[in-house]
Every structure is written in C-alpha cells, then in structure tokens.
Protein backbone atom coordinates (compact mmCIF):
# COMPACT_ATOMS: atom_id res chain seq x y z
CA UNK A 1 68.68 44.00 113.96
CA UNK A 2 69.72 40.56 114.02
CA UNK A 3 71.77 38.61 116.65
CA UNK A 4 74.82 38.43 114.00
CA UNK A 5 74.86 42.15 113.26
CA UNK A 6 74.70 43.34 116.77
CA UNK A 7 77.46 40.83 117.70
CA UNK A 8 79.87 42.41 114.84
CA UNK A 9 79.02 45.73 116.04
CA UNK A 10 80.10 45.04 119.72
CA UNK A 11 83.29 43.77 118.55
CA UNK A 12 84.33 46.47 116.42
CA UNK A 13 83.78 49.24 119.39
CA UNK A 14 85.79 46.69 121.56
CA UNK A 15 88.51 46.97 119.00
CA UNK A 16 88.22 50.53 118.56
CA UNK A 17 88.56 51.20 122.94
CA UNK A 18 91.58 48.31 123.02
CA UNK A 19 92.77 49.98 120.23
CA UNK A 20 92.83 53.64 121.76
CA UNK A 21 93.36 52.28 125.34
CA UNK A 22 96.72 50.68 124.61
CA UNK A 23 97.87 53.65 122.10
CA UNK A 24 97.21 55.82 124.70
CA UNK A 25 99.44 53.60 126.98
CA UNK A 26 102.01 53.63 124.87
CA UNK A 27 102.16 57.54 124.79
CA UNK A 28 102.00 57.61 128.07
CA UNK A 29 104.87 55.05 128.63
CA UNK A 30 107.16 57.36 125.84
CA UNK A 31 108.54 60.31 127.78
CA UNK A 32 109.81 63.62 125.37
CA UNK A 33 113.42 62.91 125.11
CA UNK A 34 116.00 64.63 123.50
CA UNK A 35 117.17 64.22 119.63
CA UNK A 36 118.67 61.14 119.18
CA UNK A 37 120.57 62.80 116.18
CA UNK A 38 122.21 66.13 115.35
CA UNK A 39 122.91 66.71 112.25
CA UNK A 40 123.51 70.83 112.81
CA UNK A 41 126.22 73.12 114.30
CA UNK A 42 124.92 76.20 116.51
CA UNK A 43 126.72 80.13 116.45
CA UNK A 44 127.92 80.38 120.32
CA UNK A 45 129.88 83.67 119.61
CA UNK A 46 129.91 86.68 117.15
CA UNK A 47 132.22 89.60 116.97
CA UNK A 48 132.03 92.19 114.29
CA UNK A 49 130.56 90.43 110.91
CA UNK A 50 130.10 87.34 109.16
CA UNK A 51 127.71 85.70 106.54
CA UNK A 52 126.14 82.24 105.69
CA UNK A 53 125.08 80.92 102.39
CA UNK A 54 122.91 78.01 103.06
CA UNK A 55 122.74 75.37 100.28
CA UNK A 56 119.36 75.79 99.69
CA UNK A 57 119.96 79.14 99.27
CA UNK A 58 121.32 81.61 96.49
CA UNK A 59 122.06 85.03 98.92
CA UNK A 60 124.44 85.68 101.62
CA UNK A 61 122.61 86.34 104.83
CA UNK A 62 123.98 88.14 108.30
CA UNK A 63 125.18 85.22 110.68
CA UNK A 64 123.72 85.55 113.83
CA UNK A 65 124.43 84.15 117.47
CA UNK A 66 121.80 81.19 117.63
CA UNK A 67 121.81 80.39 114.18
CA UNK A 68 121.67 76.81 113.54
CA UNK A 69 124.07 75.73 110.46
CA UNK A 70 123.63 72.69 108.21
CA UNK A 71 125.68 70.30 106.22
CA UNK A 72 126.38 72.50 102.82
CA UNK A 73 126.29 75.75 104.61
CA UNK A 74 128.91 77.99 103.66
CA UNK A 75 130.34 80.55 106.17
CA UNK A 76 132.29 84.01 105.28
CA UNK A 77 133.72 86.11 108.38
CA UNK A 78 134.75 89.89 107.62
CA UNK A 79 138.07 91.73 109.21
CA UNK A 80 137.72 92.53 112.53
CA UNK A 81 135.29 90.09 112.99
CA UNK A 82 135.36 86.40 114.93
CA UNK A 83 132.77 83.15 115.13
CA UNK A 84 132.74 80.46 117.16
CA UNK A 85 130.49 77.34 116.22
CA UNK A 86 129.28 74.13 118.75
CA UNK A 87 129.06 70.98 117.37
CA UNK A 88 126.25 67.96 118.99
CA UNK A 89 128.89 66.01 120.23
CA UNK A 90 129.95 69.84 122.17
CA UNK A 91 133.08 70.21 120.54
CA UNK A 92 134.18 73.65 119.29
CA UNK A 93 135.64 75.60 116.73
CA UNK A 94 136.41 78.99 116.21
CA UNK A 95 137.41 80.67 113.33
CA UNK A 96 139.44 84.14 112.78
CA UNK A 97 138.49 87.24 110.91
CA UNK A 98 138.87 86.63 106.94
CA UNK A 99 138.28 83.20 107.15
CA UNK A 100 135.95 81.42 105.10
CA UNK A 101 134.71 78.06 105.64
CA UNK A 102 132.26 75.14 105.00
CA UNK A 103 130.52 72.29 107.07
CA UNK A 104 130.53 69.18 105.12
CA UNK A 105 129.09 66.94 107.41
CA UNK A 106 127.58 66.87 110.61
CA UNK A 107 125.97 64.04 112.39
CA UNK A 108 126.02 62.89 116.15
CA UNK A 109 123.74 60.07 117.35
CA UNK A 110 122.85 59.97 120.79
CA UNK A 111 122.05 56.28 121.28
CA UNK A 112 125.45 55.11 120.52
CA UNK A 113 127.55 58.60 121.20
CA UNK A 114 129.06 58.12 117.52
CA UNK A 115 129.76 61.41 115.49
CA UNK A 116 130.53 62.07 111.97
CA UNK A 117 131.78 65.58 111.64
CA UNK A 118 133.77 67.14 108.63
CA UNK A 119 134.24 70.67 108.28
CA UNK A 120 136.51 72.22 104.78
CA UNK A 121 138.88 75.41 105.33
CA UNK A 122 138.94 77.28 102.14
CA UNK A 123 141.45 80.36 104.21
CA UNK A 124 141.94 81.88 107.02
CA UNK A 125 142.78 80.47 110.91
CA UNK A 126 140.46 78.18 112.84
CA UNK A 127 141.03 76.72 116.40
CA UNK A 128 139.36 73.47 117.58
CA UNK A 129 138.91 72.22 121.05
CA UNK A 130 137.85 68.55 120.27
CA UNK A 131 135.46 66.45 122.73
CA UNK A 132 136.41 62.58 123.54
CA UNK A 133 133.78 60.35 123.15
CA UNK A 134 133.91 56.82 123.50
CA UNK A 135 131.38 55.72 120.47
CA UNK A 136 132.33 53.40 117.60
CA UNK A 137 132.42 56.03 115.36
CA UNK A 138 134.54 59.01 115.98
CA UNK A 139 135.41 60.89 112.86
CA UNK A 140 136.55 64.61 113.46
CA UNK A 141 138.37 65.90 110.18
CA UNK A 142 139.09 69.49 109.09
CA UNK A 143 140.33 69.05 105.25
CA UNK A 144 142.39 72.22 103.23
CA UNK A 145 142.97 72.14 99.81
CA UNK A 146 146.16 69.89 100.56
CA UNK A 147 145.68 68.33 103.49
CA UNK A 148 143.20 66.52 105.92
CA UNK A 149 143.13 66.70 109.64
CA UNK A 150 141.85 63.91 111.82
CA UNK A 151 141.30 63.98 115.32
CA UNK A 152 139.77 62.62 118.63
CA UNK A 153 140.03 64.94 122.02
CA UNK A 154 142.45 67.16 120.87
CA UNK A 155 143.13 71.22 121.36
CA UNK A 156 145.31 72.01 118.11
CA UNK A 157 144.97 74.89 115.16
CA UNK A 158 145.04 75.78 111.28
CA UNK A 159 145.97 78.60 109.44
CA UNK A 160 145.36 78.54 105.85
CA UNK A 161 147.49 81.28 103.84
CA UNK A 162 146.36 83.20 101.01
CA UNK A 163 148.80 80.42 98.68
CA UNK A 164 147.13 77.62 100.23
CA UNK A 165 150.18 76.82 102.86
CA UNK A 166 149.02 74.91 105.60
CA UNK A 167 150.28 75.62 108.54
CA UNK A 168 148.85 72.75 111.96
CA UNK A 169 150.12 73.26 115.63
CA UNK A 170 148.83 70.48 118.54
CA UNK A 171 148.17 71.79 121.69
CA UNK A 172 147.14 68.70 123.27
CA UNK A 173 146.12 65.18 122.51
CA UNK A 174 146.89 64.25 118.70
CA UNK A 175 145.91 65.42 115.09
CA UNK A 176 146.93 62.84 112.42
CA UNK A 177 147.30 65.01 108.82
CA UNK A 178 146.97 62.80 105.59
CA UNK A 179 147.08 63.76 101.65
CA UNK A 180 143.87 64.27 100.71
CA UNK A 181 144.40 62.48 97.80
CA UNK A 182 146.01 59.60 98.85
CA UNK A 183 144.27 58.81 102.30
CA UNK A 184 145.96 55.83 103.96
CA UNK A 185 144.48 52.41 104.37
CA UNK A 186 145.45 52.76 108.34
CA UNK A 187 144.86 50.54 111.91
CA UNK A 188 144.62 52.79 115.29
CA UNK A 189 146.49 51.58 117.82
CA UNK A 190 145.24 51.32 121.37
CA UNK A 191 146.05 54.60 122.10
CA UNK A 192 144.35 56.13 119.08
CA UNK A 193 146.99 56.79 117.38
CA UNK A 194 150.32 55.71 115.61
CA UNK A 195 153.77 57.09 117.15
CA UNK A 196 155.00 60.29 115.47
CA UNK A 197 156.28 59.98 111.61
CA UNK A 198 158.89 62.32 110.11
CA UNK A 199 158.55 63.33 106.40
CA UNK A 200 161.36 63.64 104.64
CA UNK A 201 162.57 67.28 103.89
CA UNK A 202 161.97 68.26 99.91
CA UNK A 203 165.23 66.96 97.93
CA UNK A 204 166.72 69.00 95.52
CA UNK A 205 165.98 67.24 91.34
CA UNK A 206 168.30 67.33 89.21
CA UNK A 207 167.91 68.97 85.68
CA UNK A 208 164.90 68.25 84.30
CA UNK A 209 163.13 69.86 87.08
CA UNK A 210 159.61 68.44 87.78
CA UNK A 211 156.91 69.37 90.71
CA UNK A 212 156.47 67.01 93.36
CA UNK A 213 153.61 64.47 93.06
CA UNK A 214 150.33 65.02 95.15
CA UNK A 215 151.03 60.90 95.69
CA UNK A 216 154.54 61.44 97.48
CA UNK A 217 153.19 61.36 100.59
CA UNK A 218 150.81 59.97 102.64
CA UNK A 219 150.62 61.10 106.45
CA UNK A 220 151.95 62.39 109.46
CA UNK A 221 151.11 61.92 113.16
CA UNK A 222 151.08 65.24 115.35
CA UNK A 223 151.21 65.34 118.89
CA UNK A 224 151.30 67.92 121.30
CA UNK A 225 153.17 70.72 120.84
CA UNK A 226 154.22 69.69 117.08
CA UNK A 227 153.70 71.96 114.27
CA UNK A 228 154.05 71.11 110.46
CA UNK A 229 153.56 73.64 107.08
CA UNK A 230 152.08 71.99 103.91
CA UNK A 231 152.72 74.10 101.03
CA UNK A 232 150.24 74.22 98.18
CA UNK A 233 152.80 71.97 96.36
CA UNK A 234 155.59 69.41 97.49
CA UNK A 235 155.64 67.60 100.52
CA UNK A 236 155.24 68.58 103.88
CA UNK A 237 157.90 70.03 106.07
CA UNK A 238 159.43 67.59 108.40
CA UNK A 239 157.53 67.90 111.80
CA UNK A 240 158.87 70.04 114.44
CA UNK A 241 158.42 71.45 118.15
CA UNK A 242 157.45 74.88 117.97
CA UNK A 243 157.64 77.52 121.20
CA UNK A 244 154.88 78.10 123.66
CA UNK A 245 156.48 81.58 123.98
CA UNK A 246 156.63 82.52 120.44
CA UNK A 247 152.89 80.83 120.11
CA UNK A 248 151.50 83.10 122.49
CA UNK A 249 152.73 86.35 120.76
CA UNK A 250 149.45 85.79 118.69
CA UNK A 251 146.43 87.88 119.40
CA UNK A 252 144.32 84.78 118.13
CA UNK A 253 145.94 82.37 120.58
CA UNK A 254 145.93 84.20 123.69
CA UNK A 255 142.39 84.67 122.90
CA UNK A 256 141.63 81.67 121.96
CA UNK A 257 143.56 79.98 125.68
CA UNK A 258 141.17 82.73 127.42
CA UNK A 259 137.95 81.13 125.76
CA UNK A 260 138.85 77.41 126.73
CA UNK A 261 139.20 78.46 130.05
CA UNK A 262 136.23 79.79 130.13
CA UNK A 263 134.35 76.79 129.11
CA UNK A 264 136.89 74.59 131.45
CA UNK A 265 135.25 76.79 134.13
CA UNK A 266 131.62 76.48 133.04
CA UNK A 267 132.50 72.90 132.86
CA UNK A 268 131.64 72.82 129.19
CA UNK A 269 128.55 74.54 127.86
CA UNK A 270 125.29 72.74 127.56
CA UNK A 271 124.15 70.47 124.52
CA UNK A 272 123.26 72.38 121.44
C-alpha cells in the first residue's frame, strides 16, 4: 500500500472518531426537556358520558379521562354527564351536560410562553378559568354562532340556548365579546383592556320592518360581575350587573366555584 493511500485512510478514521466524539458531546450536553409546544388539550374530569369525533376520524368514540384532544376534534357530552378539559398553557374549561363543542386551535410554546387557543360552542354551558401569561401572544377566544369571546386571566361563563342566545357572565378579570363577523381593528390598553362599552338597547323600526344587520355592532367590554345576552339576531342587550345570589342558585355554578377551589388549593394542577 502506498504512502498516499495509507495517509487518506488515517484521515478518514480521524474524521469518523472527531466526528462521533463531538456528536456524542453534543448529546451529552442536550438534557430531555419538556415539549417546547402543545398543540393538544387533556380530559381532567368525566362524569356520566361523553364522545369525541376526531378529525381524522368518521365514528364517535367514548371520551375518556386522559384522553388527549386535537385541533378539529369534536366533543358531544350526554345528560347527566360533565367534562372538564386542560389546556398547555393550564387553563381550564368545563363544559355542562348536553353541550357540544369543538377545539379549533390549540398551540402553546414554551420558549416564549405565547398561546394560541380557540375553542367553538355549538350549545350548551361551558365555564373557563383562564391562566395569565405574560407572552407576546395571548389569544384565548371561545366563538358561538353570534359572538366571539376574548380573554386573558379571567374566571367568566357561556351558555348557549337551544335558539342560539348567548348568554356571558364575568366572574373576574375581563372577557371582551365582538361580532364574529365584523371583528374590530382594536389597540389594548395597558391594562389589557378598553373601559366598559354599552350597546345600545334594540330600537323599535318603523313600518317596513327589517332584521337587524349582523354589521350593527361591533363589541363590548365585560368586566367582572357583568353579564350580557346575544340573541341569534339583533344586537346585544345593553350590559348589566347581574346578582351573586341569584348566580349561585345554579347547580352548574356552585359546582363549578367548588372545582376552582380545589385547584386554588392544589395550587393549580401540573402541566398537561
């Protein structure tokens, strides 16, 4: 063997152990982490019966605490029956019997503790107990078929009625409501949010009678303990204060108080 083909030889072995040697390093150097991104929900609570239709699927399965829902996923709760879902970001919602419900969107990224999280009520009551986060993206929005809710850290409500009425109470924090169909072109102020707007009541037309536009209004600015009803058509109510005492006459509510303690007490349950 000559002097040039023993010399290439040596050098590719050298490459080959600098090669492995520094790969290895750099393994090594690369502790398991967690997932930088979520991009699922995960069933924290069951009671009685409810189903999931995944997007990739054609069949209703049984939901089961543990399961793991995607963007797409459609959810179906029987009477008698409750869920409660935890988002990345550890935010929760819970959702009565009869409801029926789908997750849009789901995305939290670890790195820069952003979230992009949008769930749509097709009927039936949910309850959200919103987690603050301070990344630069911090979209939390819960649409019906007439409006959308947006929030931050908020505690707040939604019942959606066999008609489609739309009914929002705010517990705490604030839950800004827009048309979906004519979503404002809108500046946060420091405090997250702009001061409370009224919406005019409905005003009575004169002869010939026409249904108000989906584009008559635009949004409305809850905070706590506000309520407002959006009926299927026409505007909003005007917002009002609504009684903790008459609130609390509500099965779901009481419940759902008893649950946040909980978690208040646990000091939050652990990352999905």
């Amino acid at each position: 063997m000559t002097i040039r083909k023993r010399g290439g030889i040596f050098f590719v072995i050298l490459l080959s152990v600098a090669f492995n040697f520094f790969n290895a390093r750099a393994f090594a150097q690369s502790p398991v982490s967690k997932e930088e991104k979520a991009n699922y929900a995960k069933v924290t609570y069951v009671q009685g019966k409810a189903e999931v239709l995944s997007a990739q699927e054609t069949s209703w399965k049984l939901l089961k605490l543990g399961n793991l829902l995607y963007p797409e996923d459609e959810i179906k709760i029987q009477a008698k029956s409750r869920v409660e879902i935890q988002f990345p970001d550890r935010s929760i919602m819970r959702f009565d019997e009869n409801s029926t419900f789908k997750l849009k969107k789901v995305l939290f990224e670890t790195p820069t503790n952003s979230r992009d999280i949008k769930v749509e009520m097709v009927l039936g009551k949910s309850w959200a107990n919103v987690r603050k986060i301070f990344g630069s993206k911090k979209t939390f929005e819960v649409a019906s078929a007439n409006a959308v809710a947006g929030v931050r850290d908020t505690i707040w409500r939604m019942n959606i009625e066999a008609d489609k009425t739309t009914l929002i109470r705010v517990y705490e924090g604030a839950v800004q409501v827009y048309n979906p169909f004519v979503k404002p072109e809108y500046k946060l102020e420091k405090e997250g949010f702009k001061s409370p707007q009224e919406v005019a009541a409905p005003q009575e037309v004169p002869p010939p009678y026409h249904e108000v536009s989906r584009e008559e209004w635009e949004e409305i600015v809850l905070k706590q303990m506000m309520q407002v009803v959006i009926p299927a058509v026409g505007k909003p109510s005007p917002p009002t204060r609504f009684s903790i005492d008459e609130d609390l006459k509500e099965e779901w509510v009481r419940w759902n108080k008893k649950r946040d303690r909980e978690l208040r007490k646990k000091n939050w349950v652990k990352n999905v």
